[in-house]
C-alpha atoms as a PDB file:
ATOM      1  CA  UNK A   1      -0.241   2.631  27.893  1.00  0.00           C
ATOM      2  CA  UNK A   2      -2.777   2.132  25.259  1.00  0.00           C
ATOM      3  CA  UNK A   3      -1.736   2.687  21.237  1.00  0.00           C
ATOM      4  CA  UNK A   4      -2.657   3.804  17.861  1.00  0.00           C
ATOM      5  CA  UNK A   5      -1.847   0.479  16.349  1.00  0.00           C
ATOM      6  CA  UNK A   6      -4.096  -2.372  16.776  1.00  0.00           C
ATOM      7  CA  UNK A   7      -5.563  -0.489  19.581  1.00  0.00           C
ATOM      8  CA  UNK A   8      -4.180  -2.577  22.425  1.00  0.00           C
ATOM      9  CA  UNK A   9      -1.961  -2.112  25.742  1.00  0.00           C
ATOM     10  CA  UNK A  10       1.820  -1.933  25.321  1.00  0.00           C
ATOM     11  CA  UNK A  11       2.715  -1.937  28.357  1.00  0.00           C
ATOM     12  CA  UNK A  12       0.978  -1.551  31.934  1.00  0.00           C
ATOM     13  CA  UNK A  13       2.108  -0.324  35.659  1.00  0.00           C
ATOM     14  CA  UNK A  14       0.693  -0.437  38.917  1.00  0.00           C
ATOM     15  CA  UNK A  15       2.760   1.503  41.987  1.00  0.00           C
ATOM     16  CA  UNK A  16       5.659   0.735  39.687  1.00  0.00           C
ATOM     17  CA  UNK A  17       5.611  -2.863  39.302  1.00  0.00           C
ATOM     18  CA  UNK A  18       5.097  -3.920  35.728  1.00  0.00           C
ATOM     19  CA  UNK A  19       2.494  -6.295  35.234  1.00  0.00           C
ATOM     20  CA  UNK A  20       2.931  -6.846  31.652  1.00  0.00           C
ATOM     21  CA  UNK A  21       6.040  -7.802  29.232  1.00  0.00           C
ATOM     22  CA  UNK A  22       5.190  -5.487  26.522  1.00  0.00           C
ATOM     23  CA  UNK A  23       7.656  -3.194  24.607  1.00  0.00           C
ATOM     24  CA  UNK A  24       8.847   0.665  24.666  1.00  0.00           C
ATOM     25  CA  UNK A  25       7.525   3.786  22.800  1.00  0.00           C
ATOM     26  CA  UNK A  26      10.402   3.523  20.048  1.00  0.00           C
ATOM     27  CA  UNK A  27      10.148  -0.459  19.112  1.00  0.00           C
ATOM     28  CA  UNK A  28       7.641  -2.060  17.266  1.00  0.00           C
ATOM     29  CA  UNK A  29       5.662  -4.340  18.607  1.00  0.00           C
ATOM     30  CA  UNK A  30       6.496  -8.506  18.568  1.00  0.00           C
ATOM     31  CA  UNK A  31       5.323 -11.089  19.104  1.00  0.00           C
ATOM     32  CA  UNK A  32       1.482  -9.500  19.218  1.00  0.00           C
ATOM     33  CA  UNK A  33       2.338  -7.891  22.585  1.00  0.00           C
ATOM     34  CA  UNK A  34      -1.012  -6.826  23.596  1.00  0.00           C
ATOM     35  CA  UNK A  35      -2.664  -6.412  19.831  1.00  0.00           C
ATOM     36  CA  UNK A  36      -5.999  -6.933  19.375  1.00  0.00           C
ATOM     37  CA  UNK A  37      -6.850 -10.033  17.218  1.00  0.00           C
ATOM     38  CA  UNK A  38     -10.050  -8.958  14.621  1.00  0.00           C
ATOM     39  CA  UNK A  39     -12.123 -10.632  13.011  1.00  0.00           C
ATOM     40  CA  UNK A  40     -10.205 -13.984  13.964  1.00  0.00           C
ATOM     41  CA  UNK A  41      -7.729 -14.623  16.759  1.00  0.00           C
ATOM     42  CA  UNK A  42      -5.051 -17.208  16.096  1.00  0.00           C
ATOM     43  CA  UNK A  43      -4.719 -19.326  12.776  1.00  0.00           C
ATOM     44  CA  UNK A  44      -6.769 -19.939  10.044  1.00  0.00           C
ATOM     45  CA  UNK A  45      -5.674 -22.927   8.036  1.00  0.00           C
ATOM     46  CA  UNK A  46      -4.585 -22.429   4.390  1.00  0.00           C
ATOM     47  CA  UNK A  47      -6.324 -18.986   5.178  1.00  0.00           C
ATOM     48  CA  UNK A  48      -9.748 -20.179   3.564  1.00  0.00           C
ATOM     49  CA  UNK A  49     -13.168 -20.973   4.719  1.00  0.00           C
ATOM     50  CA  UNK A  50     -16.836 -21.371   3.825  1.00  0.00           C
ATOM     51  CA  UNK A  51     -19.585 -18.533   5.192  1.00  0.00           C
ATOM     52  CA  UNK A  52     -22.854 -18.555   4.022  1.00  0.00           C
ATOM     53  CA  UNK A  53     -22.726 -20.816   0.864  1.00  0.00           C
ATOM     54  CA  UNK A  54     -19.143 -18.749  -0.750  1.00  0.00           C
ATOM     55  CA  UNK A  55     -15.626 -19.388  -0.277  1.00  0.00           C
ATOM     56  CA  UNK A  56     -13.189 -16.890   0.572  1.00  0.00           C
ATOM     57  CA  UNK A  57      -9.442 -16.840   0.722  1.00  0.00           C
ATOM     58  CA  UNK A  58      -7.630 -14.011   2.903  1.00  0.00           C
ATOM     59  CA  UNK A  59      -3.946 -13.434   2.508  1.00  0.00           C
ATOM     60  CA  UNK A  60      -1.381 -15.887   4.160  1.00  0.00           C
ATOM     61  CA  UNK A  61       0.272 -13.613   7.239  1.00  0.00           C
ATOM     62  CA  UNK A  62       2.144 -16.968   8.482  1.00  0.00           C
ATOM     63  CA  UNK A  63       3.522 -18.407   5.050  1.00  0.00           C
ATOM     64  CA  UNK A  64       5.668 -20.589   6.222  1.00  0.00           C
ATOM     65  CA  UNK A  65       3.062 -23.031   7.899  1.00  0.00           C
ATOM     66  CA  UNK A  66      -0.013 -21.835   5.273  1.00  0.00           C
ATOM     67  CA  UNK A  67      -2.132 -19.957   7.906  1.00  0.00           C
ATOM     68  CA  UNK A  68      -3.512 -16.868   8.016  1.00  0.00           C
ATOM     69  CA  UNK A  69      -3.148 -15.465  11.852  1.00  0.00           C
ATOM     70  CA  UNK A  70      -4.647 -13.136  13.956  1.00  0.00           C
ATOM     71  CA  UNK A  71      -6.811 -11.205  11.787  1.00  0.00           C
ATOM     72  CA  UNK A  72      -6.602  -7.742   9.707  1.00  0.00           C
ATOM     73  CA  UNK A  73      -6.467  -5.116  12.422  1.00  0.00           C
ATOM     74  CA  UNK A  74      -2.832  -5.749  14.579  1.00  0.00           C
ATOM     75  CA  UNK A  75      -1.519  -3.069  11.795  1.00  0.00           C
ATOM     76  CA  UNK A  76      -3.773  -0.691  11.449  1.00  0.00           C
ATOM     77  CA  UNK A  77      -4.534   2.245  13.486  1.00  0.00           C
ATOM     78  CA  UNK A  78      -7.202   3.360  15.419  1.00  0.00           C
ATOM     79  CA  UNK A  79      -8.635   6.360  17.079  1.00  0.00           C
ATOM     80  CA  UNK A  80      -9.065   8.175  20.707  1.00  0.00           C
ATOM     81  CA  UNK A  81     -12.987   8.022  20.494  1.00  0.00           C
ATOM     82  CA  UNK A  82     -13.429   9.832  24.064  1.00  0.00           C
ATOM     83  CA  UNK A  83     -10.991  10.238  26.649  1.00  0.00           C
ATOM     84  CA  UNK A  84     -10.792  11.029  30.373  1.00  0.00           C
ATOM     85  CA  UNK A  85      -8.467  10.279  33.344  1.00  0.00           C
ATOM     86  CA  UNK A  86     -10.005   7.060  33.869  1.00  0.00           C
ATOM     87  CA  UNK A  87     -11.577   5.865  30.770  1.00  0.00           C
ATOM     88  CA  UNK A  88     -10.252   5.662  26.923  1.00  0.00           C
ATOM     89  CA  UNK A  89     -12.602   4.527  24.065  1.00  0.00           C
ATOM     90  CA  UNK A  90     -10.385   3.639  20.866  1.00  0.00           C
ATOM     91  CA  UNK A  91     -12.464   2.568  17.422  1.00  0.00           C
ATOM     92  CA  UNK A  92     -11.800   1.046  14.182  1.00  0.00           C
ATOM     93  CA  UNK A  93     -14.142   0.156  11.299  1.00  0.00           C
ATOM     94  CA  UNK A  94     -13.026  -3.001   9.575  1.00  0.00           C
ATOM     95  CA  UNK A  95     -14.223  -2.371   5.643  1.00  0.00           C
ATOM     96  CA  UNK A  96     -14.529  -4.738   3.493  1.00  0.00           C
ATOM     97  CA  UNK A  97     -11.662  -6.466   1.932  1.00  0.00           C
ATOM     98  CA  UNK A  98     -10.998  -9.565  -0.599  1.00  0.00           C
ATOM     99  CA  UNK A  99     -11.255 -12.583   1.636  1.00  0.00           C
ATOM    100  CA  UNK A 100     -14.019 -10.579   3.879  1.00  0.00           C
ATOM    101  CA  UNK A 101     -16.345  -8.758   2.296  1.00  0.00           C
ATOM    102  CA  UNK A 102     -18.225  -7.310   5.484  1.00  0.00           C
ATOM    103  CA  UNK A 103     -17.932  -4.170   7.353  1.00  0.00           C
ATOM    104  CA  UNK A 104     -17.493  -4.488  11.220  1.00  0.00           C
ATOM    105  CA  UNK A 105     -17.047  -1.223  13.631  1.00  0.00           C
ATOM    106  CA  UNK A 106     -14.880  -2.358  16.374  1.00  0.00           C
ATOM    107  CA  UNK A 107     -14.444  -0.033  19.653  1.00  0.00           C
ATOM    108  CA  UNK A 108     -12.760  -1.203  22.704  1.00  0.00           C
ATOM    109  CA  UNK A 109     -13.311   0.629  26.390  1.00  0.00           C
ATOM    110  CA  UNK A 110     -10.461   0.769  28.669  1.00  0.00           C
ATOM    111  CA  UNK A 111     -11.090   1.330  32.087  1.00  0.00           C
ATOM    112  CA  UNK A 112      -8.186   1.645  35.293  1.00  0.00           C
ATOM    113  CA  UNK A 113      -9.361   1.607  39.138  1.00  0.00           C
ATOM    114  CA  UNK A 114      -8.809   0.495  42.318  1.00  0.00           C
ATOM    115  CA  UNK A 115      -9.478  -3.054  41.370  1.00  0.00           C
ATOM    116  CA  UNK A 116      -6.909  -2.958  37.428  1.00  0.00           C
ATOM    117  CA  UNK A 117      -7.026  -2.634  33.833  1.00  0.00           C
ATOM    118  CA  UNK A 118     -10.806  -3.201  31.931  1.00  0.00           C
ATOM    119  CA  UNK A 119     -11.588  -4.129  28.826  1.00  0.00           C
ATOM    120  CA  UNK A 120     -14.749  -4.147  27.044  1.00  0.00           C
ATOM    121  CA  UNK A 121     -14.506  -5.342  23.121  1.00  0.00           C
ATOM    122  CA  UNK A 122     -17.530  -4.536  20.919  1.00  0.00           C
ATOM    123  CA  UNK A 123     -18.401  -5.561  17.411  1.00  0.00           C
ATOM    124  CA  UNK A 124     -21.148  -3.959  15.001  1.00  0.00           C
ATOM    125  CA  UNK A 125     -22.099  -5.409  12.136  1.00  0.00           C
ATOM    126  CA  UNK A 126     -22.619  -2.174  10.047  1.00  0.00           C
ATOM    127  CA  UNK A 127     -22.961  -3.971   6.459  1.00  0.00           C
ATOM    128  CA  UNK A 128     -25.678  -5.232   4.785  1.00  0.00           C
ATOM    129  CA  UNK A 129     -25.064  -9.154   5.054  1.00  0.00           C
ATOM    130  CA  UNK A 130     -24.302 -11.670   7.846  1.00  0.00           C
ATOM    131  CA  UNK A 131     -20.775 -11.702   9.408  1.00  0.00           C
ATOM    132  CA  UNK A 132     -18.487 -13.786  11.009  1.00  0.00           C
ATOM    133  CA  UNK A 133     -16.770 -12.755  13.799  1.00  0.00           C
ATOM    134  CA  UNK A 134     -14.316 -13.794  16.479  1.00  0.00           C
ATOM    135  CA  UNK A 135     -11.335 -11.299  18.403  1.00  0.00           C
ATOM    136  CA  UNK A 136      -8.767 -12.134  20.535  1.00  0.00           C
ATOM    137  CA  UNK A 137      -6.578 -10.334  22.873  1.00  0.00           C
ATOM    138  CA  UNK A 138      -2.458 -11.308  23.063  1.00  0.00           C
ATOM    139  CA  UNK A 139      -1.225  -9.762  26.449  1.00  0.00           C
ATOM    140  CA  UNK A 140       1.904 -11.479  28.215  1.00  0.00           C
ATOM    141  CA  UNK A 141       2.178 -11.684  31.913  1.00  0.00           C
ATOM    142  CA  UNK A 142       4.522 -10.916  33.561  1.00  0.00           C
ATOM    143  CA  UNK A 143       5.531 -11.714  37.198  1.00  0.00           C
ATOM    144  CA  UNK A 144       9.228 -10.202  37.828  1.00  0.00           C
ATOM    145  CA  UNK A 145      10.631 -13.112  37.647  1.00  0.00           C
ATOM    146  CA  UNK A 146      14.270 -14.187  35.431  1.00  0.00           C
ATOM    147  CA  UNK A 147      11.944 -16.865  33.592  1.00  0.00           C
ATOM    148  CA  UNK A 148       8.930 -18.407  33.704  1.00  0.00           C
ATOM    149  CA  UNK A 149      10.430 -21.492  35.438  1.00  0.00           C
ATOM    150  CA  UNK A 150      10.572 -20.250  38.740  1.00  0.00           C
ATOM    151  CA  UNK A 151       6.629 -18.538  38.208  1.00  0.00           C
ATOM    152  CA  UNK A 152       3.065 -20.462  39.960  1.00  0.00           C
ATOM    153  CA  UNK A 153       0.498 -20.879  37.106  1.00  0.00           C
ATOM    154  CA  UNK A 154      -3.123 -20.939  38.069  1.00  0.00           C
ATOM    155  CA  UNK A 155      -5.513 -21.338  34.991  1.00  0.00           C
ATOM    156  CA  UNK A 156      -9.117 -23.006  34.596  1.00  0.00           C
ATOM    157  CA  UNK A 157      -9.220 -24.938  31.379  1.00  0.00           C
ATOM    158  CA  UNK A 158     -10.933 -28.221  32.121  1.00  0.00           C
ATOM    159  CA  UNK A 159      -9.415 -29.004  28.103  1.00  0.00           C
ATOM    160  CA  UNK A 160      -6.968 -28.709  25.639  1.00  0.00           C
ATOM    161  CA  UNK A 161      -7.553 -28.403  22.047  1.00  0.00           C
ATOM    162  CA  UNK A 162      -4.536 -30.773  20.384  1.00  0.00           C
ATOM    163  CA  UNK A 163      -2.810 -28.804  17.722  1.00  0.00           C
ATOM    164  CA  UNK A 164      -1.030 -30.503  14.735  1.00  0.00           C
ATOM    165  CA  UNK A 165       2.484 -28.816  13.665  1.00  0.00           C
ATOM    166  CA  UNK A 166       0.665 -25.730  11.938  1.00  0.00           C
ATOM    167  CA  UNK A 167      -0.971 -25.122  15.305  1.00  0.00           C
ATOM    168  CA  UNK A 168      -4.854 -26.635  13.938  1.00  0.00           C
ATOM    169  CA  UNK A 169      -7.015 -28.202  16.320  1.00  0.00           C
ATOM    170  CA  UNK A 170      -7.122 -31.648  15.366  1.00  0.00           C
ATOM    171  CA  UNK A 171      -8.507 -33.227  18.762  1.00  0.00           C
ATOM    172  CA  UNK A 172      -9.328 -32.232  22.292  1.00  0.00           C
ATOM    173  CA  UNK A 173      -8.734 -33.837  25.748  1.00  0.00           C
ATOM    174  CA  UNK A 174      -8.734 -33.681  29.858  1.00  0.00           C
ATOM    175  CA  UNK A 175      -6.556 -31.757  31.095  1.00  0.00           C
ATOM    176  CA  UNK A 176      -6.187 -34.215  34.276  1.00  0.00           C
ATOM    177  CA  UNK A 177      -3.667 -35.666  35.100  1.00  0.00           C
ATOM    178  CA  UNK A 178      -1.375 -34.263  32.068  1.00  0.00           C
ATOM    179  CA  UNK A 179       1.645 -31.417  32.076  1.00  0.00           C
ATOM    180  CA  UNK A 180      -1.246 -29.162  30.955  1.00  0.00           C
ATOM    181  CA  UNK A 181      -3.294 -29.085  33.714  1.00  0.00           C
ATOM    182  CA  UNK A 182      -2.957 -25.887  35.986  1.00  0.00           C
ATOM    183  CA  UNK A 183      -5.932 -25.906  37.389  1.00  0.00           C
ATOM    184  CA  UNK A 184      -4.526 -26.018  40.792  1.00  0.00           C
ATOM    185  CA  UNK A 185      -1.385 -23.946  41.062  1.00  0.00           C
ATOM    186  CA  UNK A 186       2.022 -25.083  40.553  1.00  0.00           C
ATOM    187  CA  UNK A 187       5.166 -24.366  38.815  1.00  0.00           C
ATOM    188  CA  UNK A 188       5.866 -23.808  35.744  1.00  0.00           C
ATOM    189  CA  UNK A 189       9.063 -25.858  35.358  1.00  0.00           C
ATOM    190  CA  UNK A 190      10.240 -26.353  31.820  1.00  0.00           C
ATOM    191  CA  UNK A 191       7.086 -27.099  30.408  1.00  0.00           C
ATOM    192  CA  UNK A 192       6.153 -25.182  27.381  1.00  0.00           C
ATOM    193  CA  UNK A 193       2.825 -24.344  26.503  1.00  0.00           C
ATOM    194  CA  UNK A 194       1.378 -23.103  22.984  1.00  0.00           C
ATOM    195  CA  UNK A 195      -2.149 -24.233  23.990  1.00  0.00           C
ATOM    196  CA  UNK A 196      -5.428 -23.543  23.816  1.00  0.00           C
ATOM    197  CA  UNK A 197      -7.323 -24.630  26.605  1.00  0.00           C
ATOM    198  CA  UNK A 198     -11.710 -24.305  26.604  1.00  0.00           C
ATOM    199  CA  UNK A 199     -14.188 -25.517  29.494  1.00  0.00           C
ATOM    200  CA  UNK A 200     -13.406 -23.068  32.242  1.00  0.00           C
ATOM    201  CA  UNK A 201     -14.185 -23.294  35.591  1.00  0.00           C
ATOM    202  CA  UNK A 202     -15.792 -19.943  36.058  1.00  0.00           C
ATOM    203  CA  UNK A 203     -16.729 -17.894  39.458  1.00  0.00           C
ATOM    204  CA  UNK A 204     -20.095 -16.570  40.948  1.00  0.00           C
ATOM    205  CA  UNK A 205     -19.680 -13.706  39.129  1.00  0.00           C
ATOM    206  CA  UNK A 206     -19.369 -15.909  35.338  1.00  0.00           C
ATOM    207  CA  UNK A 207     -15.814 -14.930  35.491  1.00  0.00           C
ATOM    208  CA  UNK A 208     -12.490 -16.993  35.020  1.00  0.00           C
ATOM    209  CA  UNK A 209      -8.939 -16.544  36.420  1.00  0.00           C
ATOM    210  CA  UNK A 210      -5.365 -16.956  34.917  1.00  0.00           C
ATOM    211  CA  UNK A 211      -2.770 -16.095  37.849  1.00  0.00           C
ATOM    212  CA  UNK A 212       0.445 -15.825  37.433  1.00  0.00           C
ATOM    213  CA  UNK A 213       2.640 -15.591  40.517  1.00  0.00           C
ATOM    214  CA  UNK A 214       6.500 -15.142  41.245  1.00  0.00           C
ATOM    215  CA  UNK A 215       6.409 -17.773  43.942  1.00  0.00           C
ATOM    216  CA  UNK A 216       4.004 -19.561  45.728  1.00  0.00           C
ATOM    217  CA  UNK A 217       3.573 -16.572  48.442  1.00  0.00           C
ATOM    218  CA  UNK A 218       4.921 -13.959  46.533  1.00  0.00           C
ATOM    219  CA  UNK A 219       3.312 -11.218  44.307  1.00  0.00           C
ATOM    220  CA  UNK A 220       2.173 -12.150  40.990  1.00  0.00           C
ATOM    221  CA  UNK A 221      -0.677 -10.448  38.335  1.00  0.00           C
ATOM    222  CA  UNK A 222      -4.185 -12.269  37.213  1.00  0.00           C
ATOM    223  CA  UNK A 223      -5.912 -11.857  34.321  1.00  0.00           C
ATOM    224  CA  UNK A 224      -9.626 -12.516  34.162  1.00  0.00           C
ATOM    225  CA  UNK A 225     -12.243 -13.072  31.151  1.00  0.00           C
ATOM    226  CA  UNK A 226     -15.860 -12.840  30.912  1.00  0.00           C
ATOM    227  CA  UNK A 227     -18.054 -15.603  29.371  1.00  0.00           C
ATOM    228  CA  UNK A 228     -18.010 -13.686  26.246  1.00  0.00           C
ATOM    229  CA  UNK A 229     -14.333 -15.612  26.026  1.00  0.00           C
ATOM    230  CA  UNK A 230     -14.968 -19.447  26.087  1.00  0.00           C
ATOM    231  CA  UNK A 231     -11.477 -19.971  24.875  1.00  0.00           C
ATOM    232  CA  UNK A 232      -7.961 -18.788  25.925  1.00  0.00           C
ATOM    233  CA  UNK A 233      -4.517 -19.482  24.821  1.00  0.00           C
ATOM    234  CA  UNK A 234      -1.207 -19.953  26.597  1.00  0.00           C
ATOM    235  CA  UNK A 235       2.331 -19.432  25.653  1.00  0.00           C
ATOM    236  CA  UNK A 236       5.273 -19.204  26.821  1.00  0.00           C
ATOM    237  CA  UNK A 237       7.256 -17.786  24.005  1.00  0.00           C
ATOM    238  CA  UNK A 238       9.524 -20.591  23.373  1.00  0.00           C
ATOM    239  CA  UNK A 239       9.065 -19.901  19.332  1.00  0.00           C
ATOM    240  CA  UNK A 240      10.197 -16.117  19.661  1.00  0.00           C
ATOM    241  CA  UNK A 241      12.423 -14.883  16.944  1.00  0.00           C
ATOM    242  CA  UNK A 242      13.960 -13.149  19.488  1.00  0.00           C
ATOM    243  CA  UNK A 243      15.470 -15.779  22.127  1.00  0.00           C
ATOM    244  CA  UNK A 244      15.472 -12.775  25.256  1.00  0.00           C
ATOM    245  CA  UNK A 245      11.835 -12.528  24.893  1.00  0.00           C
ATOM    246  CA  UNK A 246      11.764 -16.319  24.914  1.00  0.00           C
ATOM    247  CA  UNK A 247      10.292 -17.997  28.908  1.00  0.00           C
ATOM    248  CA  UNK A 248      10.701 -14.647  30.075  1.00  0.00           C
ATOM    249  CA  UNK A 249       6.686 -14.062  30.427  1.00  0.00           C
ATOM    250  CA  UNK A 250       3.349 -16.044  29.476  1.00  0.00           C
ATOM    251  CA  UNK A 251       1.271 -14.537  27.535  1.00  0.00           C
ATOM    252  CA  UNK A 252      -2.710 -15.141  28.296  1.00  0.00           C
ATOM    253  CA  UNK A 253      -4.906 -14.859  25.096  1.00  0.00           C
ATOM    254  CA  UNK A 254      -8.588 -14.698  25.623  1.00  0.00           C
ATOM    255  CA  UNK A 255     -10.561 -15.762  22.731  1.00  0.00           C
ATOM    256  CA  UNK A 256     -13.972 -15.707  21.972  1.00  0.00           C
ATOM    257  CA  UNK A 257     -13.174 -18.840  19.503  1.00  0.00           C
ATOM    258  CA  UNK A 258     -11.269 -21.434  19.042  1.00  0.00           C
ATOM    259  CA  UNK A 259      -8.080 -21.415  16.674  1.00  0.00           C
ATOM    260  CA  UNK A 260      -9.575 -21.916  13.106  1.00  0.00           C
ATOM    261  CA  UNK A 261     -12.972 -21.174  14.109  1.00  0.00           C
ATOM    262  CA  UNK A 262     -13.628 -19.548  10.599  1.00  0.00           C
ATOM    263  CA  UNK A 263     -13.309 -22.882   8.930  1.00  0.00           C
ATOM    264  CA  UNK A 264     -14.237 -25.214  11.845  1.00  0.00           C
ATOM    265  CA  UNK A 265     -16.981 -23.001  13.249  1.00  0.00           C
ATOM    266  CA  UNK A 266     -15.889 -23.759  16.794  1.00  0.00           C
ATOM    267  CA  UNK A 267     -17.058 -20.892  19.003  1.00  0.00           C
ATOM    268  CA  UNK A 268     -17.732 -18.599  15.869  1.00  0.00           C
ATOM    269  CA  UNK A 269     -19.681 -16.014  16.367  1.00  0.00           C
ATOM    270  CA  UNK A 270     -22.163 -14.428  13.223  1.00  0.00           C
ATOM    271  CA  UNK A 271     -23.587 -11.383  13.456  1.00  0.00           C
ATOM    272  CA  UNK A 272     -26.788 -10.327  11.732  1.00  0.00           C
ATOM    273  CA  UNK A 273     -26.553  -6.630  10.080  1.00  0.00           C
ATOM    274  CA  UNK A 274     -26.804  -3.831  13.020  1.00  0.00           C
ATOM    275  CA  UNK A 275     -26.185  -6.914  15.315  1.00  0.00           C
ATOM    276  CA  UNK A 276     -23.578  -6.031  18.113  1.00  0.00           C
ATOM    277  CA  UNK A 277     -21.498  -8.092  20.636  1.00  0.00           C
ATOM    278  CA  UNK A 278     -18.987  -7.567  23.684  1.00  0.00           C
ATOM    279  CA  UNK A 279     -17.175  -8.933  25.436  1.00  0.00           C
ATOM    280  CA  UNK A 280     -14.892  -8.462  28.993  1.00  0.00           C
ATOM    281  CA  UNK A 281     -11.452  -9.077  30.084  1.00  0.00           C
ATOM    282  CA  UNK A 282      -9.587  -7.301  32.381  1.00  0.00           C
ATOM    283  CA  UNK A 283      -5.928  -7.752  34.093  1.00  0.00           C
ATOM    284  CA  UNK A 284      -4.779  -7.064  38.488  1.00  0.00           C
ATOM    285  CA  UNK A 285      -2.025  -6.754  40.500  1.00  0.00           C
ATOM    286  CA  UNK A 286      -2.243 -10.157  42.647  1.00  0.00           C
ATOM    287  CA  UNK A 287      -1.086  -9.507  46.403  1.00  0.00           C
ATOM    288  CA  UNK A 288       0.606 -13.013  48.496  1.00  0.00           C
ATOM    289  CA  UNK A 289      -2.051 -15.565  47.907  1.00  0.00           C
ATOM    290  CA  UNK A 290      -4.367 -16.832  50.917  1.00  0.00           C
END
């Protein structure tokens, strides 16, 4: 089920197994269940950064750590483009606004076949000045299981980016031979992870995996992400206002920058008037693993 606001999937169903932990018709969403994360994904520290010679400041959205998070567009609605049984084309133009003074049009292409849920992100630079630009996507797995304990995690990050207590980057590292490295699959256990992880190990096809499974030869769901998304992000909900929603799902963030990319200019993308880019991510029912 795709929605109005932010333009992302609430919730998602294949031969009546739910593959993600989103929320129903009447709640409103938490947690950025399956928002879209425009023009930034993540945090931005202190909610300030340099572009082009200026400073701006955008609003604080996470006040009690100083960061501004996941962008302008989780709230605001956008519209049914073109529809048909297969296909759905939402849109959004981003105008400008104090803290970002650019205008971005923002249309997203969900697709559903034989082989899951597509999505292809683009951004348009439709002002008359540079841009920066980065989006992120905030689905959470889910493998019908009671917690995320008894769940196999499979996910390529050769790295971690370290975060300090407001969740900044302050360092990076190997993944080997540390709880965060799932590059092989294993359980989950009680590790908790509110990670960003970069340097994937990619396919032939330039694409790169996050399974999630119920046990180790059990049914589980995958999520994939182009090389438009360099970055993804982990969680297992352990911070959730709400403590039911807490280990009960992992959500899988792919990001075409790092956390705080506006201010560190890790991954950020800038986009030249009538400049475009997309990106591709897509999520699959996983059958018993071979």
């Amino acid at each position: 089920m795709i929605v109005e606001v932010s333009g992302g999937v609430r919730s998602y169903e294949v031969e009546g197994r739910r593959l993600l932990d989103g929320y129903g018709a009447d709640e409103m969403c938490d947690g950025a269940r399956g928002q879209l994360l425009v023009p930034w994904p993540n945090r931005l520290c202190d909610g300030r950064y340099e572009f082009d010679g200026d400073m701006f400041q955008v609003p604080l959205s996470e006040p009690d750590k100083s960061n501004a998070i996941h962008g302008f567009l989780r709230w605001e609605s956008w519209r049914v483009a073109e529809r048909s049984d297969d296909r759905l084309l939402m849109e959004h133009t981003l105008h400008p606004r104090a803290g970002y003074p650019f205008a971005v049009r923002m249309s997203v292409e969900y697709r559903v076949g034989t082989d899951g849920l597509s999505s292809t992100v683009t951004a348009t630079n439709v002002g008359d000045r540079r841009c920066p630009y980065g989006m992120g996507a905030h689905p959470y797995l889910r493998a019908d299981a009671d917690t995320v304990e008894q769940c196999w995690l499979e996910a390529p990050g050769n790295r971690r980016l370290i975060g300090d207590e407001r969740g900044i980057p302050v360092g990076i590292e190997d993944v080997a031979d540390t709880q965060y490295d799932f590059r092989t699959s294993r359980r989950i256990l009680d590790t908790e992870l509110d990670t960003a992880f970069t340097d994937l190990r990619r396919e032939a096809d330039g694409r790169a995996w996050i399974r999630l499974w119920r046990g180790r030869e059990e049914q589980g769901v995958g999520l994939w992400l182009d090389e438009g998304y360099p970055y993804y992000m982990l969680f297992t909900g352990d911070s959730l206002p709400d403590a039911k929603r807490r280990r009960r799902s992992v959500a899988v963030e792919p990001m075409t920058c790092a956390p705080n990319a506006f201010a560190s200019g890790d991954g950020l993308i800038t986009l030249a008037p009538g400049e475009s880019t997309s990106s591709r991510w897509g999520i699959t029912p996983l059958g018993s693993p071979s």
